[in-house]
Structures are given as structure tokens and as C-alpha cells.
PDB file of N, CA and C in Angstrom:
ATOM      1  N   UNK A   1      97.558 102.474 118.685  1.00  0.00           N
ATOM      2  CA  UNK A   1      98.758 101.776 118.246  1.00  0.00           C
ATOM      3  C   UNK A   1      99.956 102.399 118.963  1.00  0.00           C
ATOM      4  N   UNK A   2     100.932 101.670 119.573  1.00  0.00           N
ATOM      5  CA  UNK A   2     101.947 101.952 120.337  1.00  0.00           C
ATOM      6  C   UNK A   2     103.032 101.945 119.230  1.00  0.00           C
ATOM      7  N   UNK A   3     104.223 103.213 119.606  1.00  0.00           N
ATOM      8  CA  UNK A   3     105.199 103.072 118.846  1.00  0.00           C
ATOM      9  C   UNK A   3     106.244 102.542 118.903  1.00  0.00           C
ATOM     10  N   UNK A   4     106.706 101.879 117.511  1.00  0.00           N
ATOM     11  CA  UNK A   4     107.340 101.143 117.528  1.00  0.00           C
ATOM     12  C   UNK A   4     109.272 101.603 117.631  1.00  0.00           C
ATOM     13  N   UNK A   5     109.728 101.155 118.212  1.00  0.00           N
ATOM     14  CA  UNK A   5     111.221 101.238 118.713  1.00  0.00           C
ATOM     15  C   UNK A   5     112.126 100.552 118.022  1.00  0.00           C
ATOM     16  N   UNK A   6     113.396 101.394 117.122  1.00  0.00           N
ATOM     17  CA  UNK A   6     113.929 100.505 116.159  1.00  0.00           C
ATOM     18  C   UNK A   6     115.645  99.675 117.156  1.00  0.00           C
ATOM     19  N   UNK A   7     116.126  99.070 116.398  1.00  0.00           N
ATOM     20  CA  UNK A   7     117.228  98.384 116.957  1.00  0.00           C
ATOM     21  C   UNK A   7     118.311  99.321 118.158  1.00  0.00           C
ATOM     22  N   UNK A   8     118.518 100.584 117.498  1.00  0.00           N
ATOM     23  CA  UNK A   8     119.302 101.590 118.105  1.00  0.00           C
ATOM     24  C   UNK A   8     118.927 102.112 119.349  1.00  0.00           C
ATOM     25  N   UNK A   9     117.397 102.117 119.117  1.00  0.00           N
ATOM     26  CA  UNK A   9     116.570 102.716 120.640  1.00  0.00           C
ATOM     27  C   UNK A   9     116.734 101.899 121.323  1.00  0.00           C
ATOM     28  N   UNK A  10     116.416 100.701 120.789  1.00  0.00           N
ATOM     29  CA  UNK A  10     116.686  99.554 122.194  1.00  0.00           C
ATOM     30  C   UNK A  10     118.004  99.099 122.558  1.00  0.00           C
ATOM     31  N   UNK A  11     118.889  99.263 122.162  1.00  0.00           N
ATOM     32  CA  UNK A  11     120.289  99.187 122.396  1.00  0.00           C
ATOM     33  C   UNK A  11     120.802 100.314 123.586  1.00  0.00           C
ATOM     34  N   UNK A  12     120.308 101.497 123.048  1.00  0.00           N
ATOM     35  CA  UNK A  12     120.212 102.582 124.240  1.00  0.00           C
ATOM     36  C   UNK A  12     118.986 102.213 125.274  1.00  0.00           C
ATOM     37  N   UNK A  13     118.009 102.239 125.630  1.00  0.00           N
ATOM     38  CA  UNK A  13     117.172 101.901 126.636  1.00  0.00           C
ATOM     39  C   UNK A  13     118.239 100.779 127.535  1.00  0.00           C
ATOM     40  N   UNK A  14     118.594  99.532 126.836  1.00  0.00           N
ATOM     41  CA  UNK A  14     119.186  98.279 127.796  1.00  0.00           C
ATOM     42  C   UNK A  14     121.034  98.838 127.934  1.00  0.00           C
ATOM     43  N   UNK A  15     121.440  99.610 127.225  1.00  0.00           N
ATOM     44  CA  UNK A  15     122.842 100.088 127.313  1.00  0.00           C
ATOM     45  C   UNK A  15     123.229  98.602 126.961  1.00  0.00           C
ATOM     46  N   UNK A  16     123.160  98.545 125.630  1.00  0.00           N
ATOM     47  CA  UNK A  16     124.147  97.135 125.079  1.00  0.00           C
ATOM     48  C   UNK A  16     124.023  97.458 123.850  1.00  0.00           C
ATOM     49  N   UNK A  17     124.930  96.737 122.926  1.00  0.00           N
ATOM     50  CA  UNK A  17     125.209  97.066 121.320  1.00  0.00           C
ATOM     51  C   UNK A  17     123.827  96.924 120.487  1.00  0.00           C
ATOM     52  N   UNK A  18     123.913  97.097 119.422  1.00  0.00           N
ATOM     53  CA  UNK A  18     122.978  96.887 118.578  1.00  0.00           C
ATOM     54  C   UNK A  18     123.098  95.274 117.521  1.00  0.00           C
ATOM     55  N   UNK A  19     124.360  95.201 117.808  1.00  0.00           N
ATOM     56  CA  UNK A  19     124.798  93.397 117.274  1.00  0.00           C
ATOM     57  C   UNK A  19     123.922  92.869 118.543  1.00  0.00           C
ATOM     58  N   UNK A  20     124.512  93.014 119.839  1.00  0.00           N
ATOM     59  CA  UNK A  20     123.978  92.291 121.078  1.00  0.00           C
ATOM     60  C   UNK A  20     122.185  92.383 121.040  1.00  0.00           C
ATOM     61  N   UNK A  21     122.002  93.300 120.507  1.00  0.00           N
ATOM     62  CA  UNK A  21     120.179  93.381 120.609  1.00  0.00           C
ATOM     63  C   UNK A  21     119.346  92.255 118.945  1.00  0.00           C
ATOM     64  N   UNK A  22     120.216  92.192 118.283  1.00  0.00           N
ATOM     65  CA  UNK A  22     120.218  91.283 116.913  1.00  0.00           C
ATOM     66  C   UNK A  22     120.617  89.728 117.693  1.00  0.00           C
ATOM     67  N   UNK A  23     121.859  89.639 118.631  1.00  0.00           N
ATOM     68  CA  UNK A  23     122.165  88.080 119.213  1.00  0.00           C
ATOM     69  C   UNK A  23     120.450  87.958 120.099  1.00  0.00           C
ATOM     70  N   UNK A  24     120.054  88.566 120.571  1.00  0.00           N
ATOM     71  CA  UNK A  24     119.327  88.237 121.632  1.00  0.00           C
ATOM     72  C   UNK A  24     117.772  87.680 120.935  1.00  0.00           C
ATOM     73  N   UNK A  25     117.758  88.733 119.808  1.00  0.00           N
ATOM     74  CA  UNK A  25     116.339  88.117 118.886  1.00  0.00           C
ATOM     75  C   UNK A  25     116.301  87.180 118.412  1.00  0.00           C
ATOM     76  N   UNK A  26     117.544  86.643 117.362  1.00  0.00           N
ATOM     77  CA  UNK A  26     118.178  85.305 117.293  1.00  0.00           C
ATOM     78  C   UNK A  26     118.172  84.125 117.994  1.00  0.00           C
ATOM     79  N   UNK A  27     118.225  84.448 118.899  1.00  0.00           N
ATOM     80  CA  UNK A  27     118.279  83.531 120.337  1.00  0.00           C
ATOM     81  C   UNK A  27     116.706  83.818 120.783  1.00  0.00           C
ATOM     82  N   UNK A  28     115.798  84.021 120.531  1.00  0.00           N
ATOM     83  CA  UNK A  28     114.787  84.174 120.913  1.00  0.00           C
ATOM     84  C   UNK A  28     114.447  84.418 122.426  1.00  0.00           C
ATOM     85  N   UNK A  29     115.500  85.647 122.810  1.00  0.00           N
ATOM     86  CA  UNK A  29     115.337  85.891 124.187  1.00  0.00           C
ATOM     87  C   UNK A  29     114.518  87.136 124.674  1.00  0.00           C
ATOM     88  N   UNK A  30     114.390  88.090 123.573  1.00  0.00           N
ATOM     89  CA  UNK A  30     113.878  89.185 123.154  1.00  0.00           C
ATOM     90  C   UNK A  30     112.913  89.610 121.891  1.00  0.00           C
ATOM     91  N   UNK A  31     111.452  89.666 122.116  1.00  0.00           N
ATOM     92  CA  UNK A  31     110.625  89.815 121.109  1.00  0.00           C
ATOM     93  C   UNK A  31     110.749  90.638 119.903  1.00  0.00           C
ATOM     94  N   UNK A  32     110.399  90.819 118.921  1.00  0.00           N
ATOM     95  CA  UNK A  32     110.294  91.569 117.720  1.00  0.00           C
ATOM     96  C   UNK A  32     109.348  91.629 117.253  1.00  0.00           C
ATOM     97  N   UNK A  33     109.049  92.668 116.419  1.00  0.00           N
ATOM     98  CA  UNK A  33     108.167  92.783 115.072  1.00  0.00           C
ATOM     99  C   UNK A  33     109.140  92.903 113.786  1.00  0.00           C
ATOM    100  N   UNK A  34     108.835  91.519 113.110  1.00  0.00           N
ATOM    101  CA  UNK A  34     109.909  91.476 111.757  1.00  0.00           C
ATOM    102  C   UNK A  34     109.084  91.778 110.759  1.00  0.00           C
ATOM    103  N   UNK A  35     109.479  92.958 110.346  1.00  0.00           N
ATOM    104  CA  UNK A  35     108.755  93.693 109.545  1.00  0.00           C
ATOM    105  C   UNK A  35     108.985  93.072 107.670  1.00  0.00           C
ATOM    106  N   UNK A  36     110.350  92.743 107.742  1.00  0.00           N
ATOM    107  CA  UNK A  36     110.712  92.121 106.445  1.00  0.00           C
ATOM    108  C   UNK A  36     112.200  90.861 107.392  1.00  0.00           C
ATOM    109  N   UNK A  37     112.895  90.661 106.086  1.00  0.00           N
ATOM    110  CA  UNK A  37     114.108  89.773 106.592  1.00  0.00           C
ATOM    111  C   UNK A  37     115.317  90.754 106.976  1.00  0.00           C
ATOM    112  N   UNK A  38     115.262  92.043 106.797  1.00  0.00           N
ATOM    113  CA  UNK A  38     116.378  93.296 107.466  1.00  0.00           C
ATOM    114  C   UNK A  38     115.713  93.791 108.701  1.00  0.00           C
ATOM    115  N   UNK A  39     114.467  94.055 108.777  1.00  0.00           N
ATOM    116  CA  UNK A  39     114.036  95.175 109.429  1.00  0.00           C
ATOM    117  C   UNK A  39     113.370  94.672 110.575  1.00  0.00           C
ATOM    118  N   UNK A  40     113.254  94.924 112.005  1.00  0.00           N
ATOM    119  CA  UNK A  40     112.917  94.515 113.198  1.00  0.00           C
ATOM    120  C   UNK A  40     112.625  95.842 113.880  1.00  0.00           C
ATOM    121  N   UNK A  41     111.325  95.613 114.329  1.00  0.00           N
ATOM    122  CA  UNK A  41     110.783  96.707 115.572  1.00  0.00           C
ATOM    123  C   UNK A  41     110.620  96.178 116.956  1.00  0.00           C
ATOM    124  N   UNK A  42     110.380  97.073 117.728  1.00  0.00           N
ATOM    125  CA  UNK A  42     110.513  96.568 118.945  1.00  0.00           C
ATOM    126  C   UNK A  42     108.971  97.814 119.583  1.00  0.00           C
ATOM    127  N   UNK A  43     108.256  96.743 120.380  1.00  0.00           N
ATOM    128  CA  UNK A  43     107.089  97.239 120.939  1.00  0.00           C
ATOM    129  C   UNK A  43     107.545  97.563 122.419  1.00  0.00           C
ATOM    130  N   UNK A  44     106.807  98.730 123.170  1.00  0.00           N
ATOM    131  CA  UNK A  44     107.606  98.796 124.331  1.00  0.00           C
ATOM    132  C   UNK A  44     107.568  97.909 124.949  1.00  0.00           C
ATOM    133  N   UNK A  45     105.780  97.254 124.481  1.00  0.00           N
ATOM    134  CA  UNK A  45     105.550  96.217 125.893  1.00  0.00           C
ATOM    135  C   UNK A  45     106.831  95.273 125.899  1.00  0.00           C
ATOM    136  N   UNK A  46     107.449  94.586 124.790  1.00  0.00           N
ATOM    137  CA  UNK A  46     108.267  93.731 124.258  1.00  0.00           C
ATOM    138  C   UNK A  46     109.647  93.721 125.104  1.00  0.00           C
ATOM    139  N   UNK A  47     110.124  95.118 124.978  1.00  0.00           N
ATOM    140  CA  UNK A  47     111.254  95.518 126.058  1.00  0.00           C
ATOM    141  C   UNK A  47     111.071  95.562 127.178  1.00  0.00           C
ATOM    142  N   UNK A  48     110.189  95.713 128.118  1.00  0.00           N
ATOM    143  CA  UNK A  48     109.336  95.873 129.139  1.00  0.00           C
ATOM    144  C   UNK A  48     109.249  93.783 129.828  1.00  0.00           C
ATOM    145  N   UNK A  49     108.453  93.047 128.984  1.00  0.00           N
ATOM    146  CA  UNK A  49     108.657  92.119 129.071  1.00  0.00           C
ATOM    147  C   UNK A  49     110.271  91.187 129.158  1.00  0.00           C
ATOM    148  N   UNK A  50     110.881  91.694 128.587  1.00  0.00           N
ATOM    149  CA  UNK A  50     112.237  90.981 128.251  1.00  0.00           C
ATOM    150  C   UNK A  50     113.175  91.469 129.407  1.00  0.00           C
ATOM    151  N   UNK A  51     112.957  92.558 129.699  1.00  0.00           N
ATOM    152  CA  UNK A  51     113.670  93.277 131.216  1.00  0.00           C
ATOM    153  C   UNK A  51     112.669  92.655 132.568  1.00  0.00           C
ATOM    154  N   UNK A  52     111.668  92.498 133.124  1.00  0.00           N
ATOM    155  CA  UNK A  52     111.006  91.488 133.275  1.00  0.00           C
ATOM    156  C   UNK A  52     111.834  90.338 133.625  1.00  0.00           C
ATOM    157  N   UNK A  53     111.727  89.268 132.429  1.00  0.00           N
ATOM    158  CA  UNK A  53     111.940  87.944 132.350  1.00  0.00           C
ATOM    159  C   UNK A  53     114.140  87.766 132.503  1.00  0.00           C
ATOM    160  N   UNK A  54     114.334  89.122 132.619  1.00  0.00           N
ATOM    161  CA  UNK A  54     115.754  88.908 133.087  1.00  0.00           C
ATOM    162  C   UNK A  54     116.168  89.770 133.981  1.00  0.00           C
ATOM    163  N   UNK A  55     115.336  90.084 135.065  1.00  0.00           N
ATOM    164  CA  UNK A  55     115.167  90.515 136.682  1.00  0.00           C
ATOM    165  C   UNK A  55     115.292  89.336 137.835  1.00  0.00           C
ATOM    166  N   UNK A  56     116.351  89.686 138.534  1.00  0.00           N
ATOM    167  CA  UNK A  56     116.182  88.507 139.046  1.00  0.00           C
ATOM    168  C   UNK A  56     116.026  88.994 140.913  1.00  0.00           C
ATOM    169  N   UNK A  57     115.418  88.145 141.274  1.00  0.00           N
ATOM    170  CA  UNK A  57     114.042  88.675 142.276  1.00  0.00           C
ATOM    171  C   UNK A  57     115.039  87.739 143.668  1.00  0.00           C
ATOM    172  N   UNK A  58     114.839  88.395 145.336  1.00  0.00           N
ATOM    173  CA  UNK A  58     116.045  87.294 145.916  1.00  0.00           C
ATOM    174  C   UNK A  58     115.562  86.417 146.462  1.00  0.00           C
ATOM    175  N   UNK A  59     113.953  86.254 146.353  1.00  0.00           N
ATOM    176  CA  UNK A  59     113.776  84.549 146.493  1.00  0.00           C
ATOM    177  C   UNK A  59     113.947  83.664 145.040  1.00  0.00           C
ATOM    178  N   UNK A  60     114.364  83.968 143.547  1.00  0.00           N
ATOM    179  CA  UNK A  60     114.418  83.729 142.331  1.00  0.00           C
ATOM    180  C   UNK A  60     116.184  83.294 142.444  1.00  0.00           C
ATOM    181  N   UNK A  61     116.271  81.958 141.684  1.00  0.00           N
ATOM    182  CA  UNK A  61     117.779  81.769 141.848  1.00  0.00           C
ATOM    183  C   UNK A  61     118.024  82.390 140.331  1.00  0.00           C
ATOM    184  N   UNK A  62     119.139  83.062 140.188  1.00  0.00           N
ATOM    185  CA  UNK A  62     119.697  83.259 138.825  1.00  0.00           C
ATOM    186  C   UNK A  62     119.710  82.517 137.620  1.00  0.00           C
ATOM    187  N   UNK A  63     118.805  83.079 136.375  1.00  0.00           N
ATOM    188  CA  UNK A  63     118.698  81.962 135.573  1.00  0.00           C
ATOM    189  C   UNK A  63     120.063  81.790 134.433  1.00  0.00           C
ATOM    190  N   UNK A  64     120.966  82.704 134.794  1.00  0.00           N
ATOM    191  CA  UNK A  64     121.990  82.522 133.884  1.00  0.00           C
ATOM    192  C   UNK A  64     123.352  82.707 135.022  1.00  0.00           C
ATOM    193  N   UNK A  65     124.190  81.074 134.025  1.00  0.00           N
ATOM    194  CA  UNK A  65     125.044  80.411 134.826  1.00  0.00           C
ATOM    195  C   UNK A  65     126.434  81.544 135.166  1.00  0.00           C
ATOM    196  N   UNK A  66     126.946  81.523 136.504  1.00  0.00           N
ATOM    197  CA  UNK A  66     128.001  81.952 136.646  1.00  0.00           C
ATOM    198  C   UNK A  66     129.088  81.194 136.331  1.00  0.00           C
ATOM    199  N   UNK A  67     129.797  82.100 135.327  1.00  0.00           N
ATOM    200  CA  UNK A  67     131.446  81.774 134.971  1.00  0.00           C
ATOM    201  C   UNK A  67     132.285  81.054 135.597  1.00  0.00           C
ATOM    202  N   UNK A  68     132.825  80.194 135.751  1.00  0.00           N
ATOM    203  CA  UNK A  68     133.998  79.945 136.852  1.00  0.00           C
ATOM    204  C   UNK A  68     135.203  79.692 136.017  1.00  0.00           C
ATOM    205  N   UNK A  69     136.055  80.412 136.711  1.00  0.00           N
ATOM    206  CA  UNK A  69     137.689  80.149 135.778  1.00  0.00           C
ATOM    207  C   UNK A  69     138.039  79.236 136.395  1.00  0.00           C
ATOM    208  N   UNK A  70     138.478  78.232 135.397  1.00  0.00           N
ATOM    209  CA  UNK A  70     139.306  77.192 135.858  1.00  0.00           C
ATOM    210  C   UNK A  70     140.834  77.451 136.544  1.00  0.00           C
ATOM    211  N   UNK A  71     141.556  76.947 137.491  1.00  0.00           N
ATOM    212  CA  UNK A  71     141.946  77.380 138.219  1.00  0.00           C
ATOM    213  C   UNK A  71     143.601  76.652 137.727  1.00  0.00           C
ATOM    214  N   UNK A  72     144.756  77.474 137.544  1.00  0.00           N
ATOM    215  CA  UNK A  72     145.795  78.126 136.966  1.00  0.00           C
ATOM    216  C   UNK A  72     146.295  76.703 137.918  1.00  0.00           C
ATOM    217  N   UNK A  73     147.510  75.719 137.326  1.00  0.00           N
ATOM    218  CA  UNK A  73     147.906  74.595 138.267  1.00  0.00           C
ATOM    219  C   UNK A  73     149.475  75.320 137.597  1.00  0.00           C
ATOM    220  N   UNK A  74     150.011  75.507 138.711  1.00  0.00           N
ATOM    221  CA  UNK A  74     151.767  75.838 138.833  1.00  0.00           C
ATOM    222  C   UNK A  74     152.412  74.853 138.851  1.00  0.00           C
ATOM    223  N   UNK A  75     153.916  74.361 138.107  1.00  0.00           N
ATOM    224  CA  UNK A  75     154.539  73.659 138.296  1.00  0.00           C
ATOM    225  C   UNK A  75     156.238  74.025 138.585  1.00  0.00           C
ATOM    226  N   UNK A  76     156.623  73.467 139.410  1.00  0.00           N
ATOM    227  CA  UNK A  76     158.071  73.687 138.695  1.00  0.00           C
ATOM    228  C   UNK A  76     158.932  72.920 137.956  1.00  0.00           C
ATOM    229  N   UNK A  77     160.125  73.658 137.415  1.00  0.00           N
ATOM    230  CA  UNK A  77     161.063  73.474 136.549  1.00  0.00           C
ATOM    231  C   UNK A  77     161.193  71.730 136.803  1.00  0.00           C
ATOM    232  N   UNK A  78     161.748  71.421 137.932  1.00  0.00           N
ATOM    233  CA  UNK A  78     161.742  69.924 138.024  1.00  0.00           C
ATOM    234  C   UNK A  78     160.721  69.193 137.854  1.00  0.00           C
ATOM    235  N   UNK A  79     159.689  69.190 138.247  1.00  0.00           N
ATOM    236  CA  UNK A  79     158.593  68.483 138.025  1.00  0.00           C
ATOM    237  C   UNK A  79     158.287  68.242 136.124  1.00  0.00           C
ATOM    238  N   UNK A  80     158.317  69.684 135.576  1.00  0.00           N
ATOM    239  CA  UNK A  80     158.982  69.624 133.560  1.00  0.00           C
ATOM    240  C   UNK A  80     159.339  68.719 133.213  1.00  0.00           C
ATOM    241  N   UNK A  81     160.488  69.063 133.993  1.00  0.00           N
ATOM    242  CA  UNK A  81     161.657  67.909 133.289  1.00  0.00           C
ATOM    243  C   UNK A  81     161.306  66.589 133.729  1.00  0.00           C
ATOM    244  N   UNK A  82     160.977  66.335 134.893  1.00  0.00           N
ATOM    245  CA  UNK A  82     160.370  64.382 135.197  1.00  0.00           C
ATOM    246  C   UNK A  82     159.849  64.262 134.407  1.00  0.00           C
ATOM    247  N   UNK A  83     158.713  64.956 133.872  1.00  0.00           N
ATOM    248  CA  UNK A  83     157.439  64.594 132.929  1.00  0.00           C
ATOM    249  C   UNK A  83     157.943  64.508 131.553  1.00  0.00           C
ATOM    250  N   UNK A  84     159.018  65.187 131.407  1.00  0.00           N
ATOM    251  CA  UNK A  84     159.646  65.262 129.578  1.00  0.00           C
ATOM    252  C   UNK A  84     160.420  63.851 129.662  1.00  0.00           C
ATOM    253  N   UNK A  85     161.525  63.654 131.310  1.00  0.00           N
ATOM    254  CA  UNK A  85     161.856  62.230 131.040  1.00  0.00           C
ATOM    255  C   UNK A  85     161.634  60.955 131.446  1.00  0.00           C
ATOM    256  N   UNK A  86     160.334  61.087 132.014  1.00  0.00           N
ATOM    257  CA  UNK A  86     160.015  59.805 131.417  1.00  0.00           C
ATOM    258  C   UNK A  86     158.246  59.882 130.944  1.00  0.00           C
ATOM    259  N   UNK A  87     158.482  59.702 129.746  1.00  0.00           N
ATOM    260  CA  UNK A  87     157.381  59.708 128.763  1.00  0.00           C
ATOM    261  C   UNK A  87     156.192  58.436 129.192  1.00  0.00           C
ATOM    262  N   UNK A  88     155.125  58.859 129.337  1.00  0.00           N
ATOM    263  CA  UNK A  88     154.075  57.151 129.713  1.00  0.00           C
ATOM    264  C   UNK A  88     154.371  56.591 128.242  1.00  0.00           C
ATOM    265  N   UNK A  89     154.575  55.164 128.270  1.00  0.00           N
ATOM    266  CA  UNK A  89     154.769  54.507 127.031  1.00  0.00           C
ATOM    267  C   UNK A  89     155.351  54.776 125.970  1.00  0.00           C
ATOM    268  N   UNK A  90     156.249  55.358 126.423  1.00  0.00           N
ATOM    269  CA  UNK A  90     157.002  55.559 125.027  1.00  0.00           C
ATOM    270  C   UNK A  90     158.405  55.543 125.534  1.00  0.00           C
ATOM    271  N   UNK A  91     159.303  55.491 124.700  1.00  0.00           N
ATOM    272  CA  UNK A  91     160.766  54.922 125.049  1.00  0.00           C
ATOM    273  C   UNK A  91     161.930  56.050 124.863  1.00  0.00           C
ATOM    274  N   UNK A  92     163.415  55.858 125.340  1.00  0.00           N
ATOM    275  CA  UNK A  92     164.339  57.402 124.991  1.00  0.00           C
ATOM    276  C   UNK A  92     164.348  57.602 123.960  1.00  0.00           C
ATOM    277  N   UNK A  93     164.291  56.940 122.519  1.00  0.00           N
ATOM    278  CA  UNK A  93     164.281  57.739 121.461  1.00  0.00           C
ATOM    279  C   UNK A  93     162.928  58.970 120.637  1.00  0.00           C
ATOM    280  N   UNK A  94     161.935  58.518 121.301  1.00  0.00           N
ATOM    281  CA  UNK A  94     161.346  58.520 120.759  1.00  0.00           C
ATOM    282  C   UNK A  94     161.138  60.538 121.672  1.00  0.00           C
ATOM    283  N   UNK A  95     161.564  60.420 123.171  1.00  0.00           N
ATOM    284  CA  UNK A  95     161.355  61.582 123.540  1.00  0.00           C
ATOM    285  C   UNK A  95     162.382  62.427 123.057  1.00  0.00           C
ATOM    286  N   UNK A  96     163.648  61.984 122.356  1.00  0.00           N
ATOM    287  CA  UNK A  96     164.909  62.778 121.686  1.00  0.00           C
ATOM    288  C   UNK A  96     163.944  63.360 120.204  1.00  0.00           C
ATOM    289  N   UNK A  97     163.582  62.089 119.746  1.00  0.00           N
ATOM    290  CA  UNK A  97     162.813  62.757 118.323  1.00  0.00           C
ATOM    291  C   UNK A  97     161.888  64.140 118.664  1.00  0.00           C
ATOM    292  N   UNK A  98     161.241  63.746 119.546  1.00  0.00           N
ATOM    293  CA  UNK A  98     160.196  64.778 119.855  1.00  0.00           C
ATOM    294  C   UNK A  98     160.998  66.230 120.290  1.00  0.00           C
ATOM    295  N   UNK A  99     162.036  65.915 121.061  1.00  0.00           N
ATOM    296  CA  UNK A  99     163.017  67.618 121.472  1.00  0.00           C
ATOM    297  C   UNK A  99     163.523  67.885 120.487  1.00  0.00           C
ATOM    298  N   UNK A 100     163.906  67.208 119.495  1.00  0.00           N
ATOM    299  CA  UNK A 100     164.497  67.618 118.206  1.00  0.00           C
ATOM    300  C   UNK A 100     163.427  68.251 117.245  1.00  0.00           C
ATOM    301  N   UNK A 101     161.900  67.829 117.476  1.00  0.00           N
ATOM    302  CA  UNK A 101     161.619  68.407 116.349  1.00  0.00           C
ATOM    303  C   UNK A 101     161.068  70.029 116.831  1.00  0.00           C
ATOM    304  N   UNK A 102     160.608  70.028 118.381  1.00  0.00           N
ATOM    305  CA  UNK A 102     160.035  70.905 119.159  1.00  0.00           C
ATOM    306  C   UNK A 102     161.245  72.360 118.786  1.00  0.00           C
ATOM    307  N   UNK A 103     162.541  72.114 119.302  1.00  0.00           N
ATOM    308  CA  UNK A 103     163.915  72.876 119.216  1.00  0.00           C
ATOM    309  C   UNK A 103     163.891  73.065 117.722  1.00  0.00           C
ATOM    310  N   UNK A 104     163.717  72.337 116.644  1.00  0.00           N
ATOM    311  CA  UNK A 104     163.875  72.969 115.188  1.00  0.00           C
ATOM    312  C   UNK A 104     162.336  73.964 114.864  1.00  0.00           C
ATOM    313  N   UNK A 105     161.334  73.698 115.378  1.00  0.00           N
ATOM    314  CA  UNK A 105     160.024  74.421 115.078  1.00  0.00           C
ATOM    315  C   UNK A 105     160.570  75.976 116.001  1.00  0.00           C
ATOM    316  N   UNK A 106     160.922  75.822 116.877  1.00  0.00           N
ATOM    317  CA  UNK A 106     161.576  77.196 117.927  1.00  0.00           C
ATOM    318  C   UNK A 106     162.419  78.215 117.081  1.00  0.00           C
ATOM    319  N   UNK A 107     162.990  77.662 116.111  1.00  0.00           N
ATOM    320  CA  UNK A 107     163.818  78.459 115.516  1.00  0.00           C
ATOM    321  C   UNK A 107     163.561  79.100 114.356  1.00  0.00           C
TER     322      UNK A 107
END
């Protein structure tokens, strides 16, 4: 019988939290032995496997998606103000109501 490895060990072995080693079982990305509804062990083979299946090899394309930040659009001051005056479909009072209520929430 191989010994079993509790939440903390495996948090140290992968250097990630012990919440993050609870998201990953959850997510069924990482095996367990659920011993009750608190308590979870971890077999080495288990960690062994799960480091494994998230190695990524350079004929293997990456199985988890890269981030991309959406990309920051600058405007200037004039371009603001065109867009504040003239409103799509809607008429001058209705963009006065709207600066009036924007300028009283400001204060």
C-alpha cells in the first residue's frame, strides 16, 4: 500500500495553494481518494498522473487557452464631446436630462 498524501503535501509538491488543490479536484482535473465529505488523499501515482496530463510536450499544442487582453481604444477630448452631442436617436433634451442627472450623482 502506497502512502497516502494529504491536501498540504500536495500543495507543496505542485507549489500552489491548498484552496487551488480543492478547485482542481472539484473540477475533476486532479484525482483523489475521498475518504469522507471533508477529507481527501492523494496517491502519488495520482499527482504523478495529473503533472503528466498537464506537461506540455513541443510537438503537443497547449491544452489551456492563452489570455489575451483586450486592447485599451484611446480617445480624445473632442471625439467625447461629438459622441455626448449628438446622441443616436435621441433628441437635445433628453442629452441635457442625462448631464443633469450624471453632474448631480458626481456630487
Amino acid at each position: 500500500m502506497e502512502n497516502l498524501l494529504t491536501p498540504q503535501d500536495v500543495a507543496k509538491v505542485l507549489k500552489i495553494t491548498v484552496a487551488k488543490v480543492n478547485e482542481l479536484c472539484r473540477k475533476r482535473m486532479l484525482k483523489c481518494v475521498q475518504v469522507n465529505s471533508r477529507v481527501r488523499r492523494f496517491a502519488e501515482q495520482q499527482i504523478a498522473d495529473f503533472i503528466q496530463s498537464q506537461t506540455v510536450g513541443s510537438d503537443e499544442p497547449c491544452k489551456t487557452p492563452v489570455a489575451i487582453q483586450p486592447r485599451k481604444v484611446v480617445r480624445s477630448a473632442r471625439e467625447k464631446r461629438v459622441e455626448l452631442d449628438e446622441p443616436p436617436g435621441g433628441d437635445e433634451s433628453d442629452l441635457k436630462k442625462l448631464r443633469k442627472e450624471i453632474r448631480e450623482l458626481w456630487r
